[in-house]
Structures are given as C-alpha cells and as structure tokens.
N, C-alpha and C. Protein backbone atom coordinates (compact mmCIF):
# COMPACT_ATOMS: atom_id res chain seq x y z
N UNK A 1 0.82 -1.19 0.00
CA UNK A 1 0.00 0.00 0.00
C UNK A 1 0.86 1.25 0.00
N UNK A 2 2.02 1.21 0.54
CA UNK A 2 2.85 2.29 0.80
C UNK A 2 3.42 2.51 -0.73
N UNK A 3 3.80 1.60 -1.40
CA UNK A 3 4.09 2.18 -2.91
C UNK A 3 3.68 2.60 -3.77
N UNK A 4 2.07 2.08 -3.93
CA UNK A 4 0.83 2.66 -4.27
C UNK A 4 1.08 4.25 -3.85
N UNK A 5 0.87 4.46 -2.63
CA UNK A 5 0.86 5.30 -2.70
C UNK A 5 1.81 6.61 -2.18
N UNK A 6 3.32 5.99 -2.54
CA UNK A 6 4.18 6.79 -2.84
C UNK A 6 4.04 6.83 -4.46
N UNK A 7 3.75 5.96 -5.29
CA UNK A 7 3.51 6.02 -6.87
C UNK A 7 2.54 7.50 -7.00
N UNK A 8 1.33 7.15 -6.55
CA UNK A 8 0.62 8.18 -6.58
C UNK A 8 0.94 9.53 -6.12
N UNK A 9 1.15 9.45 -5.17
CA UNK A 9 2.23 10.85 -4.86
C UNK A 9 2.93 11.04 -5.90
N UNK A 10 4.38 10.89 -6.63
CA UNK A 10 5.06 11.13 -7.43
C UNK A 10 4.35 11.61 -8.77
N UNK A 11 3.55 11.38 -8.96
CA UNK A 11 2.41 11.43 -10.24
C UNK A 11 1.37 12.50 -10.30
N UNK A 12 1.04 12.65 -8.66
CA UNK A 12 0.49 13.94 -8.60
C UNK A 12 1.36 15.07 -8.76
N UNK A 13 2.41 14.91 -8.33
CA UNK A 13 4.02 16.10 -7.81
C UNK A 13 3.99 16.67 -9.33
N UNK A 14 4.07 15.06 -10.26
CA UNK A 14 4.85 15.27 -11.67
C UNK A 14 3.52 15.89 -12.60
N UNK A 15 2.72 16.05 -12.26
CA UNK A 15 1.54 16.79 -13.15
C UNK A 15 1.27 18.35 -12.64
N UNK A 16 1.11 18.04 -11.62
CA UNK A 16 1.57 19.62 -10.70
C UNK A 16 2.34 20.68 -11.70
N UNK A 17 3.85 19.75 -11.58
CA UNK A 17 4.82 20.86 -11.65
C UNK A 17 4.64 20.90 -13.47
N UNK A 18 4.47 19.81 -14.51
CA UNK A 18 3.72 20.12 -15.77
C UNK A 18 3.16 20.90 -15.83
N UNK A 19 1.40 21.00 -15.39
CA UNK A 19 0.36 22.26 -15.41
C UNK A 19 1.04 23.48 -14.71
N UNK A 20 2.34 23.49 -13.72
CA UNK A 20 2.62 24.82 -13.44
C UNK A 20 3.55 25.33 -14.57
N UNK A 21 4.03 24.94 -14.86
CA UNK A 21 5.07 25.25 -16.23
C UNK A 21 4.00 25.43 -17.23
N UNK A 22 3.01 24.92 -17.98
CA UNK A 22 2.28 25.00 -19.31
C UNK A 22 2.03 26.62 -18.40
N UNK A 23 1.75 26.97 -17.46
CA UNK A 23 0.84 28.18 -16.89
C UNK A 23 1.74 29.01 -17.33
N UNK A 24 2.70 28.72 -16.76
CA UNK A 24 3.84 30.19 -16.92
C UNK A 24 4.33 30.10 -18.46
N UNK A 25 4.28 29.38 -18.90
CA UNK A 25 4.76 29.42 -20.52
C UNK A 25 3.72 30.35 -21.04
N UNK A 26 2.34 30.13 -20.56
CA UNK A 26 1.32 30.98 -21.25
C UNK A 26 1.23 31.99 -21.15
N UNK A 27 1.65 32.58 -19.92
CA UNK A 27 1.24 33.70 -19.35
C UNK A 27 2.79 34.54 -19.87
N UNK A 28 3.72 33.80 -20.35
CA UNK A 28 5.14 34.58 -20.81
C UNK A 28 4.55 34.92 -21.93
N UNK A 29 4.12 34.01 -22.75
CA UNK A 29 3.53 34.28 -24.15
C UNK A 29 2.49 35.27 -24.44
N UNK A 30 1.97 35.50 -23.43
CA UNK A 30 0.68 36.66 -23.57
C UNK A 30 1.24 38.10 -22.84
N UNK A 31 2.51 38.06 -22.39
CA UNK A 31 3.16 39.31 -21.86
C UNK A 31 3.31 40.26 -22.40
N UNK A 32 3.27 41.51 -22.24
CA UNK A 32 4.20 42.28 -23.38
C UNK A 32 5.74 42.23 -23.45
N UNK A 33 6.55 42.44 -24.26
CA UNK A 33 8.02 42.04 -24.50
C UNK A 33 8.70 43.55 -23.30
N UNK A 34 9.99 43.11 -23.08
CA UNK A 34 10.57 44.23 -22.45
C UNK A 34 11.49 44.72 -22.85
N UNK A 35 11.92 44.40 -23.94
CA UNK A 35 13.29 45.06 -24.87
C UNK A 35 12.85 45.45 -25.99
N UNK A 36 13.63 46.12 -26.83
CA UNK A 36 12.76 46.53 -28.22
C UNK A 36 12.82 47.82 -28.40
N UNK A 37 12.13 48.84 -27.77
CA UNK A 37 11.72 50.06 -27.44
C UNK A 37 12.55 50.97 -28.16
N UNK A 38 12.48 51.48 -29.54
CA UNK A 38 13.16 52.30 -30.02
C UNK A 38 13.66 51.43 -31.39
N UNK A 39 13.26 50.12 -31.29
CA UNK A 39 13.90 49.69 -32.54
C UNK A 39 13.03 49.58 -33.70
N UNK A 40 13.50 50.14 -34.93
CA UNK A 40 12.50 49.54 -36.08
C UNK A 40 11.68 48.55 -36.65
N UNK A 41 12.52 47.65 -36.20
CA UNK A 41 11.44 46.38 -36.12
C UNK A 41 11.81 45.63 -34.97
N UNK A 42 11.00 45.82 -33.72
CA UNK A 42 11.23 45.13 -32.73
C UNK A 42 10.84 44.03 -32.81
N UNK A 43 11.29 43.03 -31.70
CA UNK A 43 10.86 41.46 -31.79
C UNK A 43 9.13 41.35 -30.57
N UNK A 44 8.10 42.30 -31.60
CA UNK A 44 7.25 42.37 -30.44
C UNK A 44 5.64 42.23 -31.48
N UNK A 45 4.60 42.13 -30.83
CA UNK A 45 3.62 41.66 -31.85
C UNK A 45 3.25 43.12 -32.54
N UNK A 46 2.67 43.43 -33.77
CA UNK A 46 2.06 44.38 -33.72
C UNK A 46 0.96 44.72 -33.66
N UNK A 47 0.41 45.43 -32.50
CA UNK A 47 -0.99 46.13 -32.25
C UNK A 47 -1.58 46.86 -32.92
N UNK A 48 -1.26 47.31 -33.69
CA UNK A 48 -1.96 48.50 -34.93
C UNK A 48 -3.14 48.30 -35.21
N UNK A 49 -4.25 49.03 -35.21
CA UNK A 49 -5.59 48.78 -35.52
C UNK A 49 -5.81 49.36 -37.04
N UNK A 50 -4.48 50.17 -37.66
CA UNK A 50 -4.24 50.80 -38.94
C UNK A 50 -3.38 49.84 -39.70
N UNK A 51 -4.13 49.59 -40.89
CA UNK A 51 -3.04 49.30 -41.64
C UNK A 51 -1.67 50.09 -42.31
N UNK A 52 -1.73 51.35 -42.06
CA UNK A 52 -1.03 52.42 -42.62
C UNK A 52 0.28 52.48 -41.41
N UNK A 53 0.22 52.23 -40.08
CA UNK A 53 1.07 52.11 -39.03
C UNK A 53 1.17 50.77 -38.19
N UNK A 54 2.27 50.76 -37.80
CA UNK A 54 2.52 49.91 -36.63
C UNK A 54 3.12 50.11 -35.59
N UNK A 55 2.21 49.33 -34.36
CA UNK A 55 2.54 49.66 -33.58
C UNK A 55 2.63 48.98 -32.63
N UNK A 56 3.41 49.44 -31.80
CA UNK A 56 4.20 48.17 -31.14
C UNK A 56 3.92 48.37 -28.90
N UNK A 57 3.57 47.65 -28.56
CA UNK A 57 3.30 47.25 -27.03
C UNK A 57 4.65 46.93 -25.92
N UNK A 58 5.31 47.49 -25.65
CA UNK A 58 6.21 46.90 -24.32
C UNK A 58 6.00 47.34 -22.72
N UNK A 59 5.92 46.30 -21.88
CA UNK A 59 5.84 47.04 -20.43
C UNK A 59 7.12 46.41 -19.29
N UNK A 60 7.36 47.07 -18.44
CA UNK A 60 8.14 47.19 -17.63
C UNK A 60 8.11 47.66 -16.24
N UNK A 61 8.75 47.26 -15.44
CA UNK A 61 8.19 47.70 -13.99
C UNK A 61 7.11 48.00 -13.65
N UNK A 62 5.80 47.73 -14.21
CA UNK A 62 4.02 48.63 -14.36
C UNK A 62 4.22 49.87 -15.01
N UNK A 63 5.11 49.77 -16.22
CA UNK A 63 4.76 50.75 -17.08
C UNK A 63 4.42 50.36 -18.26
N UNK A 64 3.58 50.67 -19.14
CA UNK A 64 3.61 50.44 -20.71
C UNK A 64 4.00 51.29 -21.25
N UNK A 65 4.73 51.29 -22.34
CA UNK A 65 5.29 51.65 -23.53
C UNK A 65 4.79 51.68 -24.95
N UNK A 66 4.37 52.31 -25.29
CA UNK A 66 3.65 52.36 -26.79
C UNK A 66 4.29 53.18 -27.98
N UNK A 67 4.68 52.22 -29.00
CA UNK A 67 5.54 53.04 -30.14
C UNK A 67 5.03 52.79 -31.34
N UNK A 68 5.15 53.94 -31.85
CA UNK A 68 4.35 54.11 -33.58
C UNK A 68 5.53 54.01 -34.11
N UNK A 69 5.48 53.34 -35.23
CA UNK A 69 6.35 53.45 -36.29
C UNK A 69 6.03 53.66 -37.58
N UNK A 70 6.07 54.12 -38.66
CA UNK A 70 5.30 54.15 -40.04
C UNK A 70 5.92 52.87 -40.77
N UNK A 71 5.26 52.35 -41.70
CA UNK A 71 5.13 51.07 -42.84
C UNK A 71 6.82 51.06 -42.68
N UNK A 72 7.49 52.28 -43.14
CA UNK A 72 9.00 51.80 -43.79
C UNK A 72 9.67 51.41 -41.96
N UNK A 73 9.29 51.10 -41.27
CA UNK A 73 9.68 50.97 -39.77
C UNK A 73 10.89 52.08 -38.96
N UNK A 74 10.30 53.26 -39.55
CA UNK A 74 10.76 54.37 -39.17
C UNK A 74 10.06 54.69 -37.67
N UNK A 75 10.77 55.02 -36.78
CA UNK A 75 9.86 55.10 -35.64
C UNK A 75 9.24 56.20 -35.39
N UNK A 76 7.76 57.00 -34.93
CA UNK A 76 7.37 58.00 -35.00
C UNK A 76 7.44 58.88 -33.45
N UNK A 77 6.97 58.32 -32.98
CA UNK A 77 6.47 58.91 -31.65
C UNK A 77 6.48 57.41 -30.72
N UNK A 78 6.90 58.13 -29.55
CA UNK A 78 6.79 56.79 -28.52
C UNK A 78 5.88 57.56 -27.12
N UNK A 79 5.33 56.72 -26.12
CA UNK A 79 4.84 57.12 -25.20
C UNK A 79 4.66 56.27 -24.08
N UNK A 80 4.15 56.68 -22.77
CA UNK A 80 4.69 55.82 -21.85
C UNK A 80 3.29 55.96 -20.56
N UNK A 81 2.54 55.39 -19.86
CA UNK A 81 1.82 55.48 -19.47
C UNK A 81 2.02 54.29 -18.28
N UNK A 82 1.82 55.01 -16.97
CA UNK A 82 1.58 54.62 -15.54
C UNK A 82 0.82 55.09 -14.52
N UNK A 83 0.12 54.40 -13.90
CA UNK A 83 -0.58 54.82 -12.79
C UNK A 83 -1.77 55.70 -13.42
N UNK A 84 -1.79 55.99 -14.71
CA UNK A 84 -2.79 56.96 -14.83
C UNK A 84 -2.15 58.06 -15.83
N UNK A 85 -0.62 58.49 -15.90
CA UNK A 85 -0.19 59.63 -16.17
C UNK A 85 0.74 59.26 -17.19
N UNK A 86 0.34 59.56 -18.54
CA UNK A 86 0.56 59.81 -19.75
C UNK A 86 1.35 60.22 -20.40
N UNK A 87 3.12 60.45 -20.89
CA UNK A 87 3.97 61.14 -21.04
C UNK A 87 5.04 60.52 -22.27
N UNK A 88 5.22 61.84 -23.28
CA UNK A 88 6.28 61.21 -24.32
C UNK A 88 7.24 60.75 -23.91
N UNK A 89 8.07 60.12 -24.90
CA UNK A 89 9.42 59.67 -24.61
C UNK A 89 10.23 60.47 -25.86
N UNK A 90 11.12 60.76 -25.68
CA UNK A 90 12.00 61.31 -26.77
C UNK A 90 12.60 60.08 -27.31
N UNK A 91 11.75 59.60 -28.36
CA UNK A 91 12.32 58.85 -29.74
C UNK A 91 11.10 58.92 -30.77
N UNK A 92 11.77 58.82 -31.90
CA UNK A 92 11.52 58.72 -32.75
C UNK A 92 11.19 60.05 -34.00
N UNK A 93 11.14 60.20 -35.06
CA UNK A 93 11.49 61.13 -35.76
C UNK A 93 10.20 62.35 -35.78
N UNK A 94 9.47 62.16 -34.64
CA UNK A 94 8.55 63.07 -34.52
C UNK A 94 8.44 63.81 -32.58
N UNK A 95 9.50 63.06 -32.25
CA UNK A 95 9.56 63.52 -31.07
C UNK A 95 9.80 64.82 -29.85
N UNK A 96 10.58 65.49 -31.61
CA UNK A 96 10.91 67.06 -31.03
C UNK A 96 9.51 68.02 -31.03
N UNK A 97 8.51 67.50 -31.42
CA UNK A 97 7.51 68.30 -31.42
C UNK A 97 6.11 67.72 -30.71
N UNK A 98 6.57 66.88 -30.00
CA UNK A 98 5.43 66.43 -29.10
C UNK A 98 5.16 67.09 -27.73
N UNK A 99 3.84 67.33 -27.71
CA UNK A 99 3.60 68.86 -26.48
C UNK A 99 1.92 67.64 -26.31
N UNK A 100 1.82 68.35 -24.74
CA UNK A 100 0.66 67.94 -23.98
C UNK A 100 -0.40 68.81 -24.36
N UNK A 101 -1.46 68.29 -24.26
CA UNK A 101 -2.44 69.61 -24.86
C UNK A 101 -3.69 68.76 -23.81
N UNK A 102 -4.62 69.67 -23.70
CA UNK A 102 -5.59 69.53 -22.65
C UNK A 102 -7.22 68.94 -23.45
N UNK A 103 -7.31 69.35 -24.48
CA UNK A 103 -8.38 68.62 -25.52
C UNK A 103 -8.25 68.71 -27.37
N UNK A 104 -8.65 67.30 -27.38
CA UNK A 104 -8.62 67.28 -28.76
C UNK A 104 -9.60 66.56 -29.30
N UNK A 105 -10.29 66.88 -30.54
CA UNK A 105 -11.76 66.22 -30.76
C UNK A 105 -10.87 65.32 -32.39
N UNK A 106 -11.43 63.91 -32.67
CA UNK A 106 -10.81 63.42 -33.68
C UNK A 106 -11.34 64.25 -34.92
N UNK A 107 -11.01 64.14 -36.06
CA UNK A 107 -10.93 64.80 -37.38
C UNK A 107 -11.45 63.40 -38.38
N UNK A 108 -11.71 63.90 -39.59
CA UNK A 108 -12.57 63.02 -40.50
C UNK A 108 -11.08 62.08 -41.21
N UNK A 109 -9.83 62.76 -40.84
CA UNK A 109 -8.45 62.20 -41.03
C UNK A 109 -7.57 61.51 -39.94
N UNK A 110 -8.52 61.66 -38.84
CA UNK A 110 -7.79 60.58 -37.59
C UNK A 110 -8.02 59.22 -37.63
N UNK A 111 -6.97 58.53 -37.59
CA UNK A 111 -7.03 57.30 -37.24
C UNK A 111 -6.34 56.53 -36.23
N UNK A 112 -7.64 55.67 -35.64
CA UNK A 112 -7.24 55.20 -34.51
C UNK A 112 -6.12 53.50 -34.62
N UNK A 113 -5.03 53.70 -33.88
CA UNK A 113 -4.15 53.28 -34.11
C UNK A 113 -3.70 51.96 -33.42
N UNK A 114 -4.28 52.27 -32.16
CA UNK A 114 -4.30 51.33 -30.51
C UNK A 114 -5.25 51.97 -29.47
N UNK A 115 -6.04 50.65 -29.04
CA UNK A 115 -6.42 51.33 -27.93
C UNK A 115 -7.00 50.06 -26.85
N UNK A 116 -6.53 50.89 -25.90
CA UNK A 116 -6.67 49.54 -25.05
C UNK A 116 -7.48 50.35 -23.29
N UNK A 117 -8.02 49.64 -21.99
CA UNK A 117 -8.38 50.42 -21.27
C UNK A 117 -7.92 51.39 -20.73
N UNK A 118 -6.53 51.58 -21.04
CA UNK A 118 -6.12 52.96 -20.77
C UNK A 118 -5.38 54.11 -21.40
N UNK A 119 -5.49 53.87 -22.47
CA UNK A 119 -4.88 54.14 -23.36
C UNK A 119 -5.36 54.14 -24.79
N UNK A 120 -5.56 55.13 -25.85
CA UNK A 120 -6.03 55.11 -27.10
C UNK A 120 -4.61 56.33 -27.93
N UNK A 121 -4.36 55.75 -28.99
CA UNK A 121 -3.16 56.29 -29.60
C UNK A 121 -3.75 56.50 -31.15
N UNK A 122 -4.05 57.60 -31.49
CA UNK A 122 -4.48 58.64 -32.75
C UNK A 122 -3.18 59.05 -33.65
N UNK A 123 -3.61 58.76 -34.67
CA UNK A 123 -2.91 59.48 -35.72
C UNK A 123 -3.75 60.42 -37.04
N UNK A 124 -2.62 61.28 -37.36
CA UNK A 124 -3.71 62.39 -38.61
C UNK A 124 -2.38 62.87 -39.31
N UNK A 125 -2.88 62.37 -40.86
CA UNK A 125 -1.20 63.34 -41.11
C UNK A 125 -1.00 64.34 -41.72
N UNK A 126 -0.02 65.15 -41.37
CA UNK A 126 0.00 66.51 -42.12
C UNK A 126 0.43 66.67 -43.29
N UNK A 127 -0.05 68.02 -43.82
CA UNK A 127 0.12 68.55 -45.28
C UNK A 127 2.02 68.51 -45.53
N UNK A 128 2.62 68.66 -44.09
CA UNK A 128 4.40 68.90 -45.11
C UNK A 128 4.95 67.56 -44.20
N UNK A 129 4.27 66.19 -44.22
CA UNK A 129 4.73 65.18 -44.33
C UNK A 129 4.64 64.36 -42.96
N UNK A 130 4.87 65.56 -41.86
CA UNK A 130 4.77 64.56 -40.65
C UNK A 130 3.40 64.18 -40.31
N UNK A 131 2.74 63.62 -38.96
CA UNK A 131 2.27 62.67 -38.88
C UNK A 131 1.39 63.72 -37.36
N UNK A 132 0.47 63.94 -36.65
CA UNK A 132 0.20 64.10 -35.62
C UNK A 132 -0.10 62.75 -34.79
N UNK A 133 0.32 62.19 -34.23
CA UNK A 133 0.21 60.93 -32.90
C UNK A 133 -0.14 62.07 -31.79
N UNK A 134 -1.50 61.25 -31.09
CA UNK A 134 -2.21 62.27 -29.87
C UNK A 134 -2.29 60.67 -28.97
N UNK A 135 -1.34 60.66 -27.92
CA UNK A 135 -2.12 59.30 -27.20
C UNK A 135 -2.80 59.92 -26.04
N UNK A 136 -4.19 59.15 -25.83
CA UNK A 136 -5.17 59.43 -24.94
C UNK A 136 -5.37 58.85 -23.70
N UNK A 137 -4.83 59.26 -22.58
CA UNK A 137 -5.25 58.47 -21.80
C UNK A 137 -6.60 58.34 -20.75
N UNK A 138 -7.08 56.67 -20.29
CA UNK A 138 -8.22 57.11 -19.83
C UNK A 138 -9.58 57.03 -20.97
N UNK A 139 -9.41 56.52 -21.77
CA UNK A 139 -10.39 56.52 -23.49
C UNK A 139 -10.83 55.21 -22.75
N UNK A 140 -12.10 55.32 -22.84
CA UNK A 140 -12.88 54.04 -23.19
C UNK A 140 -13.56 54.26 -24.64
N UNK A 141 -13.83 55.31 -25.36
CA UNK A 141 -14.50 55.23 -26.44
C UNK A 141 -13.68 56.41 -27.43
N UNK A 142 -12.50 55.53 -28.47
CA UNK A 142 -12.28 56.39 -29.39
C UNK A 142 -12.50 57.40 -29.98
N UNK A 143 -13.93 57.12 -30.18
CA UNK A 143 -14.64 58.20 -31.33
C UNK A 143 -14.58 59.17 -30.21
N UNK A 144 -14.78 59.35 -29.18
CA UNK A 144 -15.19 60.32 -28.46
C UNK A 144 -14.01 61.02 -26.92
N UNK A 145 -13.28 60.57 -27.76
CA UNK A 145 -11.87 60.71 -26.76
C UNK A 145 -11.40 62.43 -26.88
N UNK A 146 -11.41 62.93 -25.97
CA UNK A 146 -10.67 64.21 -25.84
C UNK A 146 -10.03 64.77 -24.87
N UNK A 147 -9.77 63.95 -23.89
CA UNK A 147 -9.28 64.95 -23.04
C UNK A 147 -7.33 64.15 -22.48
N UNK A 148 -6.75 65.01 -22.25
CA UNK A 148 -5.38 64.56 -21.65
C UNK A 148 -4.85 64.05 -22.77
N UNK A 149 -4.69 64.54 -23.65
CA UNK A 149 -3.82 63.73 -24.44
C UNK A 149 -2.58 64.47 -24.67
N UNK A 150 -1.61 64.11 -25.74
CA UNK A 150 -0.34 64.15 -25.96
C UNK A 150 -0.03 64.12 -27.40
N UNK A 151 0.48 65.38 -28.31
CA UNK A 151 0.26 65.19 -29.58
C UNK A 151 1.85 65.21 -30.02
N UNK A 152 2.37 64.67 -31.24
CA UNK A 152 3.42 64.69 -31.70
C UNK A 152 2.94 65.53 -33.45
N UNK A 153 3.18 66.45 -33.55
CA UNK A 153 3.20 67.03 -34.94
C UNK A 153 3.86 67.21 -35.75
C-alpha cells in the first residue's frame, strides 16, 4: 500500500509541476516584451488597428510603452503610461515636437491606431509630411476621446 501510494504521490508532484510550467509558458507568451523600445522592427507583436502604421506594445516595472512606427519601420512617436499619467518619450522622428495639450476632438483624417483600457493612440497626417500621434489616456471610447492627451506634430 505504501508504494501505491508513494507512486501516486510522485504522479500527482509530476503533473503539478507540468500544469505549473504550461501556466507560466502561457502567461510569458501573452506578456508584453521588455526590450525593443526604439527599434525599427522590434521582436514584439504588432498592435496596430491601422493598416497604414505599426505599432508596437512593451511594459516594464508597471509601465507600458507604446511606439508608432510608419510602414517603412521608421519610428514615430513613442509614449509611456503609468498609474494613470501619460507622457512622451524622446524617440523617434517626430519627437521634437510632441507637447501635452488639454483637448482634442478626432478629425474626419484621424485614425485610430491602438487602444486599449487605458490608453487610445491617434494618428492624422499633415500637409508637409509629418504625422500628428495624440495618445489618450483614460479613453474608453475612441470616437469620443478628448481629453489629456499628448500630440506629436
């Protein structure tokens, strides 16, 4: 009886520690990546809800990271969102002109790019080539997103 059920023991142990491993494999796989951030084609999925951009997801310490890049994987605008509070990052070739602005209503030329519960990331592009990226934080509803955002022009 005792081998029985030392057998059984060992068998429970060895399925255990299986289903704990398949868990964490899954939950690595559904992570966002933590390196990348600034590269043209990072090794990360792309989120883009545009076919015209991509865009790319990384988080870190409870921060997320959100980076636009255009088709040729030029990077546009990056941004960074924690706790609530919304803020560029200096990269990418639209970064010298990204300013906080207090409301913005979308345009019949915005397109929505990413958006997730805290976070919605807009694009509109301009007449001498660059690109406006406005990320929103706090959007539950795209169409109707205006307030706190962050524009790159």
């Amino acid at each position: 009886m005792l081998g029985i059920s030392s057998n059984l023991l060992r068998k429970t142990i060895l399925a255990s520690l299986i289903a704990s491993g398949l868990t964490t494999a899954a939950a690595a796989r559904d992570a966002a990546p933590v390196s990348g951030l600034g590269q043209s084609w990072p090794n990360a999925p792309d989120v883009s809800t545009s076919v015209h951009y991509h865009v790319y997801r990384f988080e870190r310490d409870g921060i997320e990271y959100i980076q636009v890049n255009d088709l040729r994987g030029n990077v546009r605008a990056a941004v960074a969102i924690t706790q609530g509070v919304t803020f560029a990052l200096p990269i990418g070739v639209d970064a010298q002109n990204v300013a906080i602005i207090q409301n913005t209503s979308p345009t019949d030329f915005t397109q929505v790019l990413y958006h997730d519960d805290s976070l919605t990331v807009t694009a509109e592009p301009q007449s001498d080539g660059s690109v406006s990226v406005v990320a929103i934080s706090g959007c539950d509803d795209p169409a109707h997103c205006i307030l706190n955002g962050i524009v790159a022009q």
